[in-house]
PDB file of N, CA and C in Angstrom:
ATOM      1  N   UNK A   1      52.220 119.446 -38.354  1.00  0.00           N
ATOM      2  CA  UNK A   1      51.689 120.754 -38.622  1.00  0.00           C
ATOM      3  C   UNK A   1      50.198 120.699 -38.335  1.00  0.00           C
ATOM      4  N   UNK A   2      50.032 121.902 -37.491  1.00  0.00           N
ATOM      5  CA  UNK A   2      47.960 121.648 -36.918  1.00  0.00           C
ATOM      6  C   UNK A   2      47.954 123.109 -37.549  1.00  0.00           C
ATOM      7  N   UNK A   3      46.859 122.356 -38.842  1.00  0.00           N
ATOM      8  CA  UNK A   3      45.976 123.721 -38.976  1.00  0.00           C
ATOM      9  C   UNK A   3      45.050 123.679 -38.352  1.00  0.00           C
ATOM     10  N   UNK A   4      44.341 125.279 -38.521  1.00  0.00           N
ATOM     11  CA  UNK A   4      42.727 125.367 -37.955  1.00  0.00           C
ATOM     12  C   UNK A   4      42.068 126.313 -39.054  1.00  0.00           C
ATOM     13  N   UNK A   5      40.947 125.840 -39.072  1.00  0.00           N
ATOM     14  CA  UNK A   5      39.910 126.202 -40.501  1.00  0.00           C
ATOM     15  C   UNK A   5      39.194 126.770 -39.720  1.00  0.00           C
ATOM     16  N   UNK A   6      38.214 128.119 -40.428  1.00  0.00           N
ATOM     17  CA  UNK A   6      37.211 128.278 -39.646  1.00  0.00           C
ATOM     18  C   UNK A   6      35.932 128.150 -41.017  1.00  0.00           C
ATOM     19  N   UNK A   7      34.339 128.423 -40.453  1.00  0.00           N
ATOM     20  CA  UNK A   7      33.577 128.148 -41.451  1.00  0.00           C
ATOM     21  C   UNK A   7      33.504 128.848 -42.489  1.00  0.00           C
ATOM     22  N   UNK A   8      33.691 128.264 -43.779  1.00  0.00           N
ATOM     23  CA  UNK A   8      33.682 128.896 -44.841  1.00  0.00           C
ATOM     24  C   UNK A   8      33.174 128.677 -45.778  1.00  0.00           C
ATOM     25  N   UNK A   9      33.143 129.458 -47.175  1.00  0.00           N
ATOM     26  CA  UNK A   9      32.219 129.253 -48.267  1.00  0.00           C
ATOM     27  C   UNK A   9      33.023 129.239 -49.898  1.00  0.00           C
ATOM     28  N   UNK A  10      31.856 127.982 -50.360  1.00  0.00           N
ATOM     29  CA  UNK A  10      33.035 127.461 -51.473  1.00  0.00           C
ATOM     30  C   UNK A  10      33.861 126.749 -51.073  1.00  0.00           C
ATOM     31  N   UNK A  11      34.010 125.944 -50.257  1.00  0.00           N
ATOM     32  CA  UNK A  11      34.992 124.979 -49.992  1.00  0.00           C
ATOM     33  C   UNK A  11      36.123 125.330 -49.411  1.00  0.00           C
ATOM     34  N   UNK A  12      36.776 126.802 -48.855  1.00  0.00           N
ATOM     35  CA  UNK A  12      37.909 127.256 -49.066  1.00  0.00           C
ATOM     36  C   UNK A  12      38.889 126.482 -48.218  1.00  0.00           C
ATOM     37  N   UNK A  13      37.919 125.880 -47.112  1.00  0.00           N
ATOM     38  CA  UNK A  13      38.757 125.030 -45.882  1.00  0.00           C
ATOM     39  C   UNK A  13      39.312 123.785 -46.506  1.00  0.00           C
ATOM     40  N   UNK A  14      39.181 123.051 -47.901  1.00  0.00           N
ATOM     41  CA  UNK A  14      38.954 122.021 -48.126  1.00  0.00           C
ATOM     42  C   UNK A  14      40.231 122.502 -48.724  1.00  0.00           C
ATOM     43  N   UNK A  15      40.112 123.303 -49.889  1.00  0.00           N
ATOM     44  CA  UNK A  15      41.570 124.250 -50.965  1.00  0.00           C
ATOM     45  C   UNK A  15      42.943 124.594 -49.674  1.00  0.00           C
ATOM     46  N   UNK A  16      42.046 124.812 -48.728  1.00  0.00           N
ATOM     47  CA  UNK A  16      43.602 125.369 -48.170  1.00  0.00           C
ATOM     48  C   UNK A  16      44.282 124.142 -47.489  1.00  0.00           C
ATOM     49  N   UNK A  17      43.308 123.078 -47.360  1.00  0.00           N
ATOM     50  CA  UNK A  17      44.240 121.453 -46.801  1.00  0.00           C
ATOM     51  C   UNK A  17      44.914 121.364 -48.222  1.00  0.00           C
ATOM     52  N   UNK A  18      44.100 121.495 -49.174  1.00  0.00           N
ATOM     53  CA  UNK A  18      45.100 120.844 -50.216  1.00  0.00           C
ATOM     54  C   UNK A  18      46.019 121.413 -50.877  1.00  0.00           C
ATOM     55  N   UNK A  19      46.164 122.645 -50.589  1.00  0.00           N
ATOM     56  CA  UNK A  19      47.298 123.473 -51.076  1.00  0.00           C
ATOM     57  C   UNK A  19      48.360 123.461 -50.275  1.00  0.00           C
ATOM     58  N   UNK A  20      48.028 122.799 -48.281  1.00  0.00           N
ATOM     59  CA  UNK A  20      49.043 122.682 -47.444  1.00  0.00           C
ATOM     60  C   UNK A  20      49.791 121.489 -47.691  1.00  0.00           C
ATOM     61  N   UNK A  21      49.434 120.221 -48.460  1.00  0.00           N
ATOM     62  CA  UNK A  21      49.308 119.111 -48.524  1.00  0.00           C
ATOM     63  C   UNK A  21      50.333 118.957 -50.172  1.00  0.00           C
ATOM     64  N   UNK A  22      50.321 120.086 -50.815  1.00  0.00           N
ATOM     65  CA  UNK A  22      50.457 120.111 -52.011  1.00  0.00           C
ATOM     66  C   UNK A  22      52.280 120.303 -51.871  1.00  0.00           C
ATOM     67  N   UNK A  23      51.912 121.737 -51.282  1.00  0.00           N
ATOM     68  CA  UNK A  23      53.159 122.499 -51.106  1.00  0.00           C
ATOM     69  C   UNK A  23      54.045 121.616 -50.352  1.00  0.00           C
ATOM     70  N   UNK A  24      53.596 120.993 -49.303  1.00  0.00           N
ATOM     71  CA  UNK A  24      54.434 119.690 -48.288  1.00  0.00           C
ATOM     72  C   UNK A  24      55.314 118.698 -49.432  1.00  0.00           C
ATOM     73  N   UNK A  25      54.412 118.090 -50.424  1.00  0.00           N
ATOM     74  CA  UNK A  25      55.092 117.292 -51.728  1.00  0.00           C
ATOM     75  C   UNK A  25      56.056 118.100 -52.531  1.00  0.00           C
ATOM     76  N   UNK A  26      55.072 118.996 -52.893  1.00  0.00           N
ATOM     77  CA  UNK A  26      56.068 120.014 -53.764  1.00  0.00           C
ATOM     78  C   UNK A  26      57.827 120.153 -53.071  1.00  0.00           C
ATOM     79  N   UNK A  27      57.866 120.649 -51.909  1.00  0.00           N
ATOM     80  CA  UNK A  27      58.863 120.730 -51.084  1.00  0.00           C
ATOM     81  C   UNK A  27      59.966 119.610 -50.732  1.00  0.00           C
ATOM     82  N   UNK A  28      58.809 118.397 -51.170  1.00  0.00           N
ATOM     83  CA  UNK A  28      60.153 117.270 -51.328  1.00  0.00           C
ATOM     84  C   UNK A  28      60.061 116.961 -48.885  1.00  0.00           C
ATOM     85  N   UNK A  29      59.011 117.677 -48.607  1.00  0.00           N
ATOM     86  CA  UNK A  29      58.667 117.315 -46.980  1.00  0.00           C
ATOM     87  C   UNK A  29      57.444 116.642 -46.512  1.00  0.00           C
ATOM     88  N   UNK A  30      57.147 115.932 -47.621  1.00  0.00           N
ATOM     89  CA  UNK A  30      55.528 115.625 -47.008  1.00  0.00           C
ATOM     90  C   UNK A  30      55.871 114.242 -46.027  1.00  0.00           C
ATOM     91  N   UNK A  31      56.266 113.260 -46.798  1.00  0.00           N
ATOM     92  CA  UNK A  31      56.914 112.183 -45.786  1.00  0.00           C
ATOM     93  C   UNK A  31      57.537 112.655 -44.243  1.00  0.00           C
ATOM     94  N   UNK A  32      58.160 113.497 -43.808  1.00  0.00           N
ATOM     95  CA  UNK A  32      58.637 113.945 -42.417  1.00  0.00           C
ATOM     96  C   UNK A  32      57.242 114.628 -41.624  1.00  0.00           C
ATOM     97  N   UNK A  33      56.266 115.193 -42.123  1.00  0.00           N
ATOM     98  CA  UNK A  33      55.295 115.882 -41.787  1.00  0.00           C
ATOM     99  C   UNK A  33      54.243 115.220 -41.292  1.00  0.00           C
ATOM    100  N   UNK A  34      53.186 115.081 -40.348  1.00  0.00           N
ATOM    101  CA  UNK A  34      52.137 114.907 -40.360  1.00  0.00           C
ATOM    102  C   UNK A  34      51.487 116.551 -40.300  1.00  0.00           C
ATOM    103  N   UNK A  35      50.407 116.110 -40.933  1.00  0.00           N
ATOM    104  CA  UNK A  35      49.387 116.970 -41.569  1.00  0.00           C
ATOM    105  C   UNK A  35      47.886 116.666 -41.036  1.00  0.00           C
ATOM    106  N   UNK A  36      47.654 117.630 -39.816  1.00  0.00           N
ATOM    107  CA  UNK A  36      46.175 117.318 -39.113  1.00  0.00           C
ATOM    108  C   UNK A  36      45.317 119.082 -39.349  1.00  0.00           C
ATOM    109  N   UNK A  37      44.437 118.905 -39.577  1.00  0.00           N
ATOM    110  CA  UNK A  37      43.460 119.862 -39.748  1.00  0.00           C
ATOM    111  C   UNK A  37      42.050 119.845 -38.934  1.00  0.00           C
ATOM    112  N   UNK A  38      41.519 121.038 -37.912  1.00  0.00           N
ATOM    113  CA  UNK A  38      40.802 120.684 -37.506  1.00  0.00           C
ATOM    114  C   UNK A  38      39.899 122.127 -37.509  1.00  0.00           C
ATOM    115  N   UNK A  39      38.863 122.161 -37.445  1.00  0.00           N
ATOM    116  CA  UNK A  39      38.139 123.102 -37.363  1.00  0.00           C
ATOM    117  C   UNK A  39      36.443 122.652 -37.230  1.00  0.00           C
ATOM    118  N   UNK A  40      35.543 123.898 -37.158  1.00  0.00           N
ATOM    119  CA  UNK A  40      33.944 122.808 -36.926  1.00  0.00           C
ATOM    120  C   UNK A  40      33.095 122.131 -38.291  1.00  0.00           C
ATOM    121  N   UNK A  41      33.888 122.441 -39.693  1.00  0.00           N
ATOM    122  CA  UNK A  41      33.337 121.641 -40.891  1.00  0.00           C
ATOM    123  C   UNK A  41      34.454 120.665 -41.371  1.00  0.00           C
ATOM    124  N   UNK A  42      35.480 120.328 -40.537  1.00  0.00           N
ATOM    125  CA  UNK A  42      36.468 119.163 -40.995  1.00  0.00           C
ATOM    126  C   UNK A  42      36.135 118.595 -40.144  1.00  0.00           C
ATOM    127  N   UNK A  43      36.250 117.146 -41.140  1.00  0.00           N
ATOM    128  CA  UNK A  43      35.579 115.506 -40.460  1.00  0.00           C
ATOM    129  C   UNK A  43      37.178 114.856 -40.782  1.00  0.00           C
ATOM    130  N   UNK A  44      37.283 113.787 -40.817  1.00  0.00           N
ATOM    131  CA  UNK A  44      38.354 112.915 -40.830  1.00  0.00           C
ATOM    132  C   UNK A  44      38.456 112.597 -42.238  1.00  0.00           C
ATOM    133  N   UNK A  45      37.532 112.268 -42.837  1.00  0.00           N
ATOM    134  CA  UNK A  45      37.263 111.846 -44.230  1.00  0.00           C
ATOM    135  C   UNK A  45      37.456 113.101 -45.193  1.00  0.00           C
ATOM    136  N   UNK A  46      37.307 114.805 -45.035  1.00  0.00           N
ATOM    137  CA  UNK A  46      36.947 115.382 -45.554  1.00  0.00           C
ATOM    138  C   UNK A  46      38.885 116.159 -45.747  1.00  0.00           C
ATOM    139  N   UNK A  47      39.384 115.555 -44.424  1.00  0.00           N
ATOM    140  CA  UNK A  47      40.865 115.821 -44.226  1.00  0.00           C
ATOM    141  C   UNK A  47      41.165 114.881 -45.481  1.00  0.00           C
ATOM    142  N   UNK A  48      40.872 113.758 -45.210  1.00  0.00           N
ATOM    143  CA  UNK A  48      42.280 112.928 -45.165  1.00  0.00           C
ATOM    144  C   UNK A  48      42.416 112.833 -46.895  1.00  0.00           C
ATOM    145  N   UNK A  49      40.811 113.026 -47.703  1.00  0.00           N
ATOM    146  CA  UNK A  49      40.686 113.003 -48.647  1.00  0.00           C
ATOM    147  C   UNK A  49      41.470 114.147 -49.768  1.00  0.00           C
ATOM    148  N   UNK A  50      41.812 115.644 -48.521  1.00  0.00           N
ATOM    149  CA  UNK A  50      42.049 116.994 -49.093  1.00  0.00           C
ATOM    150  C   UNK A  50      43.539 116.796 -49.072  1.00  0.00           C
ATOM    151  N   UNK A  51      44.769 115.829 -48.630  1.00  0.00           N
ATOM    152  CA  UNK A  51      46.009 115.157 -48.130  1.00  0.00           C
ATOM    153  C   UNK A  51      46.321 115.405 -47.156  1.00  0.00           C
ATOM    154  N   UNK A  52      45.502 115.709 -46.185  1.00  0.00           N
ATOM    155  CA  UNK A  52      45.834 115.617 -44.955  1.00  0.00           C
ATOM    156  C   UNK A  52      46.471 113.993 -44.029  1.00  0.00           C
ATOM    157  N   UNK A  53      46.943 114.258 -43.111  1.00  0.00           N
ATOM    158  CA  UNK A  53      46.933 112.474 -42.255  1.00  0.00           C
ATOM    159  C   UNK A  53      45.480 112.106 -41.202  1.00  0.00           C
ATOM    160  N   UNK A  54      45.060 113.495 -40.860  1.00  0.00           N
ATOM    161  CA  UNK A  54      44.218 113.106 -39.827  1.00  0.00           C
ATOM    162  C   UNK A  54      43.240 114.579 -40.492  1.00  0.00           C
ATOM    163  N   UNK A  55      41.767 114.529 -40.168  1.00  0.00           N
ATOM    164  CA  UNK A  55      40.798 115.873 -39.422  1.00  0.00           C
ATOM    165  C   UNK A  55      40.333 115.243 -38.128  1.00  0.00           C
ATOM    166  N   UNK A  56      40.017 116.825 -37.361  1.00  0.00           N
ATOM    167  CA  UNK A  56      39.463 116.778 -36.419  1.00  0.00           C
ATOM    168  C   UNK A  56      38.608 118.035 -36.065  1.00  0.00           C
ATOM    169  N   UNK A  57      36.926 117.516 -35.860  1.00  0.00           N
ATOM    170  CA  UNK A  57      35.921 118.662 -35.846  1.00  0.00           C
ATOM    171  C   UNK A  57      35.213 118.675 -34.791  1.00  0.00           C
ATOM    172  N   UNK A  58      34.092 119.339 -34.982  1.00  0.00           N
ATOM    173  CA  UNK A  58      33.308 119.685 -33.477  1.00  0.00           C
ATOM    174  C   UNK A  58      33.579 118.351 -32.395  1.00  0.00           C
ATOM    175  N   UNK A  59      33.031 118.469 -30.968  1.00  0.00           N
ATOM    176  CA  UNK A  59      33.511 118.155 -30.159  1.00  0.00           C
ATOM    177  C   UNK A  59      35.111 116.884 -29.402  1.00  0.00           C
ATOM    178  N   UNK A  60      35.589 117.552 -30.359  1.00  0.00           N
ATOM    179  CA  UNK A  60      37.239 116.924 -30.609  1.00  0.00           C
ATOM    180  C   UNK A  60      37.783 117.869 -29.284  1.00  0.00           C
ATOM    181  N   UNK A  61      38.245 116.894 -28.500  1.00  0.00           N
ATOM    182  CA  UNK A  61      39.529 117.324 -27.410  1.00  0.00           C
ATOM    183  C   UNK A  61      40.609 117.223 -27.715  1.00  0.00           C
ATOM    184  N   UNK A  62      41.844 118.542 -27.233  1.00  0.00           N
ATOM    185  CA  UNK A  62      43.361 117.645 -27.398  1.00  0.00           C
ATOM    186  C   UNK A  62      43.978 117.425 -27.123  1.00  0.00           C
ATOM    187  N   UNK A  63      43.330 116.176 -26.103  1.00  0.00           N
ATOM    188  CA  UNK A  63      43.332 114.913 -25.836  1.00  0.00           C
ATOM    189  C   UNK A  63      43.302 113.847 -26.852  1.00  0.00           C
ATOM    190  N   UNK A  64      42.389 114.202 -27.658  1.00  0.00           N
ATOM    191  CA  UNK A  64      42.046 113.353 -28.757  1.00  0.00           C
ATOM    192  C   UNK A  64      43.306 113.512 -30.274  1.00  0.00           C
ATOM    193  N   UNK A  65      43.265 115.000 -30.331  1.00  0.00           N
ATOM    194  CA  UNK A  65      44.427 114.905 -31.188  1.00  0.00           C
ATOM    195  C   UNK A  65      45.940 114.877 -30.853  1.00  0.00           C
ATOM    196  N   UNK A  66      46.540 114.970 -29.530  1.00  0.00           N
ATOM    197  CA  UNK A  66      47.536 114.539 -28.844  1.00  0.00           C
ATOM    198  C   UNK A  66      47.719 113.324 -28.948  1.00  0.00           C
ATOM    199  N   UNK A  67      46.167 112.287 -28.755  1.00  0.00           N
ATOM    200  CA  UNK A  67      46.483 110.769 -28.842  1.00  0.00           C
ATOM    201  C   UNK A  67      47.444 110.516 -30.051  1.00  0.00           C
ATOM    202  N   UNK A  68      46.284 111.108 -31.096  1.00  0.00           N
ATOM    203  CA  UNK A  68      46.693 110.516 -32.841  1.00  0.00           C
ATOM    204  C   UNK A  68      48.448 111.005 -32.719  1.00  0.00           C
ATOM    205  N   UNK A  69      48.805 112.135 -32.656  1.00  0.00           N
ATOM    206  CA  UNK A  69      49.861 112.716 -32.595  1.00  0.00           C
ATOM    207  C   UNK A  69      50.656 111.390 -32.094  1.00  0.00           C
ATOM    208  N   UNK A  70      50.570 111.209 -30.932  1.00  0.00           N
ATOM    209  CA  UNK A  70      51.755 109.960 -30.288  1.00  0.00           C
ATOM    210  C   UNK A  70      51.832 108.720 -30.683  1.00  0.00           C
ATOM    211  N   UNK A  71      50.468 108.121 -31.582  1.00  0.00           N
ATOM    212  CA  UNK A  71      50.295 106.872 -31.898  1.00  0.00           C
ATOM    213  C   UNK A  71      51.411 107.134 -33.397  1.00  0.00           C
ATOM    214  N   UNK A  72      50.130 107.798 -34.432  1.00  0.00           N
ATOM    215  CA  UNK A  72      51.242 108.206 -35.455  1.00  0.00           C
ATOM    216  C   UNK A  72      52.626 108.048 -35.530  1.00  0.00           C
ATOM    217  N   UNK A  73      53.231 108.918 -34.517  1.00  0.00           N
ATOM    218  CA  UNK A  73      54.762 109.316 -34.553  1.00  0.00           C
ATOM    219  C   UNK A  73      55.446 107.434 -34.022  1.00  0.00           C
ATOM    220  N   UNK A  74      54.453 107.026 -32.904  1.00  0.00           N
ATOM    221  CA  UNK A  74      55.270 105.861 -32.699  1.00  0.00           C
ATOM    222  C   UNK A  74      55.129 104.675 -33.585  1.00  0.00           C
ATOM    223  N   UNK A  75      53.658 104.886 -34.923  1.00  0.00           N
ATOM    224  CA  UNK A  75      53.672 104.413 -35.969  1.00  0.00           C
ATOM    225  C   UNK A  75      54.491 103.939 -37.026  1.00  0.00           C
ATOM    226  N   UNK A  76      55.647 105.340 -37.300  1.00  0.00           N
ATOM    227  CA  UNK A  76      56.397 106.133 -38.036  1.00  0.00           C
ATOM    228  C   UNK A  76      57.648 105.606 -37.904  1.00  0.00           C
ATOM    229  N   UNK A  77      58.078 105.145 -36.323  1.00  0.00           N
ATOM    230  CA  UNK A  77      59.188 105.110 -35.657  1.00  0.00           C
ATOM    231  C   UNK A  77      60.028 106.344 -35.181  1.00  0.00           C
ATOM    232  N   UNK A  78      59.400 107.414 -35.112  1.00  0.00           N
ATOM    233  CA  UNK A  78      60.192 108.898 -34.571  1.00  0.00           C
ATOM    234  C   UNK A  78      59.668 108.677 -32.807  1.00  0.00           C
TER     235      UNK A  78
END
């Protein structure tokens, strides 16, 4: 699942990883899911901390998140 955040105030980009991240557990789907978030105030750290698997922010190609995508999954074994 790729979200995209845009800039916001109060944290809201940070609440809505973790409410995507929440609801994924809640659901009994977080294990089948990867969970990447990218927008221009998500860093990797700011993801991964909110339960995301990956962020990705300003000058991010996707290239770059296609990589993670294929490494991940062949991580995973899917």
């Amino acid at each position: 699942v790729l979200i995209s955040t845009i800039i916001s105030h109060g944290d809201i980009h940070r609440e809505m990883m973790e409410t995507l991240a929440g609801l994924a557990q809640e659901k009994g789907v977080r294990d089948r899911l990867l969970l990447i978030s990218g927008g221009t105030q998500v860093t990797d750290e700011i993801a991964c901390a909110s339960g995301m698997d990956a962020g990705f922010g300003r000058r991010t190609k996707g290239i770059d998140v296609a990589s993670f995508v294929v490494r991940e999954m062949r991580a995973r074994g899917l």
